[in-house]
Protein backbone atom coordinates (compact mmCIF):
# COMPACT_ATOMS: atom_id res chain seq x y z
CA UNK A 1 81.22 50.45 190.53
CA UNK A 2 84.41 50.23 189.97
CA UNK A 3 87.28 49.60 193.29
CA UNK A 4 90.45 50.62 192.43
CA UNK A 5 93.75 50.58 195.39
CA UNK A 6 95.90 53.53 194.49
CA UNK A 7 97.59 53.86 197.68
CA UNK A 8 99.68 51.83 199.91
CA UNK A 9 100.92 52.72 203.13
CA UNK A 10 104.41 51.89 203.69
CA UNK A 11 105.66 52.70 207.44
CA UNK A 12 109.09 53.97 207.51
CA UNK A 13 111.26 55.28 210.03
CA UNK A 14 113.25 58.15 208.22
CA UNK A 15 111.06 60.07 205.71
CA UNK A 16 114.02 61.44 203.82
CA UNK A 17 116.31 58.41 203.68
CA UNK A 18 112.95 56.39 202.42
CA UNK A 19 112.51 58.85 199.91
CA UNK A 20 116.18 58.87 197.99
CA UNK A 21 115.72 55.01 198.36
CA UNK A 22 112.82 54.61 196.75
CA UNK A 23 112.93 57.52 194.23
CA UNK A 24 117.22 57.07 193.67
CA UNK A 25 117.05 53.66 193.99
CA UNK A 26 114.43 51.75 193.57
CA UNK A 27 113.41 54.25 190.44
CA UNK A 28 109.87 55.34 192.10
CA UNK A 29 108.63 58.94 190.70
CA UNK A 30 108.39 61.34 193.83
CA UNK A 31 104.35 63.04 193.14
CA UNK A 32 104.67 64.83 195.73
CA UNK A 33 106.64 65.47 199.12
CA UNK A 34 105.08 67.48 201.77
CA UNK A 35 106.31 69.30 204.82
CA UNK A 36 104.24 71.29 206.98
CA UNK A 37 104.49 71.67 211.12
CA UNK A 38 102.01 69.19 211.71
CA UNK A 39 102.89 66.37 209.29
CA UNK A 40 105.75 65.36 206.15
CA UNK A 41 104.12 62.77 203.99
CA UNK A 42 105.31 61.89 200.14
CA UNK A 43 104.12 59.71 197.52
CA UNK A 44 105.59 57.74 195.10
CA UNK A 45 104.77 55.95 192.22
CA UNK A 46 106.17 52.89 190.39
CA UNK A 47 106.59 53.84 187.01
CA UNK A 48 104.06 52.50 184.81
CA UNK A 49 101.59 51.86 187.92
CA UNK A 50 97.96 53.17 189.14
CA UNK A 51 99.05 52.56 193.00
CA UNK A 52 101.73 54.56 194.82
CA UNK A 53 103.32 54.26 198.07
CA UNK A 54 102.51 56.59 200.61
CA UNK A 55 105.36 57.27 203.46
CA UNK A 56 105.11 59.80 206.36
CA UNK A 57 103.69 60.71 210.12
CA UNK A 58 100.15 60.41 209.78
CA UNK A 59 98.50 58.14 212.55
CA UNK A 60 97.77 55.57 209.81
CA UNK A 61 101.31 55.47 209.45
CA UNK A 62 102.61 55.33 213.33
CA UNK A 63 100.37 52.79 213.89
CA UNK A 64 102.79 50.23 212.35
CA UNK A 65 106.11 49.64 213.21
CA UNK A 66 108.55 50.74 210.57
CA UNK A 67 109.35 47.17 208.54
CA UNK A 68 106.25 45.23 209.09
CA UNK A 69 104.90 45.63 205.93
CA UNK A 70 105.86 42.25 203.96
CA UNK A 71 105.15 40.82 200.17
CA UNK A 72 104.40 44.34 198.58
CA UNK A 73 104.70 43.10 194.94
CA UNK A 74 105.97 44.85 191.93
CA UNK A 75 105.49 43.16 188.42
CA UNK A 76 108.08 44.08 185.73
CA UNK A 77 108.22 42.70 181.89
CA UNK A 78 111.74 41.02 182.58
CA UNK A 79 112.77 40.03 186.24
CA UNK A 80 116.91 39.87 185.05
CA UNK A 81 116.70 43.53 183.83
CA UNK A 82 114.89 44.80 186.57
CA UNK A 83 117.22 42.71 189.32
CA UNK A 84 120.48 43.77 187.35
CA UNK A 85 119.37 47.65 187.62
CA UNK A 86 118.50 46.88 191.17
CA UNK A 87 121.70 45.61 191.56
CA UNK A 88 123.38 48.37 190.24
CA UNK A 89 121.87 51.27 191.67
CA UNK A 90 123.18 49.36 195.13
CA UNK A 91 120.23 47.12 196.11
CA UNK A 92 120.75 43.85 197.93
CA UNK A 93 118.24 41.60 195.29
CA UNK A 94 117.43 38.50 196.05
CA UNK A 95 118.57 35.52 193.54
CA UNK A 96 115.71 35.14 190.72
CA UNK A 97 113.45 31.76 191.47
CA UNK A 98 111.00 30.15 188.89
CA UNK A 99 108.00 28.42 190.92
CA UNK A 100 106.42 28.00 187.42
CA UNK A 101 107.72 28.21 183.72
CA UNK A 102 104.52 29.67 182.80
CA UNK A 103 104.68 33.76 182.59
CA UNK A 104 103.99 34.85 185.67
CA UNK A 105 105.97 32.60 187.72
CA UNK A 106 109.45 34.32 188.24
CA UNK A 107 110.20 36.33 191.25
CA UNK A 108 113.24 37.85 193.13
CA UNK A 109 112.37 40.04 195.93
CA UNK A 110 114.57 43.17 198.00
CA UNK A 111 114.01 44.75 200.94
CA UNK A 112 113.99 48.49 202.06
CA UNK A 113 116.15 50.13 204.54
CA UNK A 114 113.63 50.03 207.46
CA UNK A 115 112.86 45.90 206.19
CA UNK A 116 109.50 45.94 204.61
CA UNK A 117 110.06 43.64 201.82
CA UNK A 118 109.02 43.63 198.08
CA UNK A 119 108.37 40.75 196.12
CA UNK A 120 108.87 41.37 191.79
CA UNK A 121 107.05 39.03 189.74
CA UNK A 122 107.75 38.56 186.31
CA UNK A 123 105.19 39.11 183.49
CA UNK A 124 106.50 39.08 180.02
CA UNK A 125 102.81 40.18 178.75
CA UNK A 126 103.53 43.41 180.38
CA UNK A 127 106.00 44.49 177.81
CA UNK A 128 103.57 44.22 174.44
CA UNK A 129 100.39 45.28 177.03
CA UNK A 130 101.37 47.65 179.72
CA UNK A 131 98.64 47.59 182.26
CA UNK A 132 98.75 51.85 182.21
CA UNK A 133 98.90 52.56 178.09
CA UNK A 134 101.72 54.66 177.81
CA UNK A 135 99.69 57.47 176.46
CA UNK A 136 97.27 57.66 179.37
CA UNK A 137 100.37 58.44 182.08
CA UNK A 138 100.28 61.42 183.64
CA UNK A 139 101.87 62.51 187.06
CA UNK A 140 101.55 65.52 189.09
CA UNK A 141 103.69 67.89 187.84
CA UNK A 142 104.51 66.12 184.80
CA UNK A 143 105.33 68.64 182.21
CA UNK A 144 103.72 66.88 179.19
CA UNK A 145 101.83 68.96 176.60
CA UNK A 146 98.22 68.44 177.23
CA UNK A 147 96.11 67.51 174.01
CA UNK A 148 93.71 70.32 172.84
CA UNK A 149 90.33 69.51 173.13
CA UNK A 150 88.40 68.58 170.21
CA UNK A 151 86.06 71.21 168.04
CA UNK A 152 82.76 70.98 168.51
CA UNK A 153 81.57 71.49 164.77
């Protein structure tokens, strides 16, 4: 049987300035964002990943104090590209460090506006094998042209 985390609860204290930071900044796709009188929720998904960040007023949620969340971690092909674009869509990025030379071993790290903090590891491997093929992403709402199924003969 197969286990697979898809969602992460991140506790936040303002639902729409967590959304333009992670979706403006940070680059996250917004799958959804919904508002009704008992609840506003959204998730978002790191480009590229199977788990998504969930942010909003369920009880899960207000059970932690917004910021306590620390170490998320993000892996990206090249850790200078993804810091400089960091950097220049206005987020404070932590200097790169290399524990080990071996892939896998470079990390800078950033923290959201509430102070739960994200660690980004580098792992060159990612850019020849992404771990979501690029033809098997798909988001809600995606407008991508759906493959017709195949004829029976």
């Amino acid at each position: 049987m197969d286990w697979t985390l898809e969602v992460v609860i991140v506790p936040v204290a303002d639902l729409d300035r967590s959304i333009a930071f992670y979706r403006d900044q940070v680059g996250f796709d917004l799958d959804h964002d919904t508002r009704t009188e008992q609840v506003h929720i959204a998730q978002l998904t790191p480009r590229g990943s199977g788990c998504s960040i969930v942010i909003g007023n369920l009880p899960a949620q207000n059970e932690m104090a917004p910021g306590s969340l620390r170490g998320l971690q993000l892996v990206v092909a090249d850790a200078e590209a993804a810091r400089a674009e960091l950097i220049e869509r206005g987020i404070d990025a932590s200097p790169i460090t290399v524990f080990d030379e071996r892939d896998g071993g470079t990390f800078f790290g950033f923290s959201d506006p509430d102070g739960n903090t994200w660690a980004v590891q580098q792992l060159k491997a990612r850019a020849a094998r992404p771990l979501i093929p690029l033809d098997a992403r798909q988001r809600f709402g995606a407008e991508q042209e759906q493959p017709e199924p195949a004829q029976q003969p």
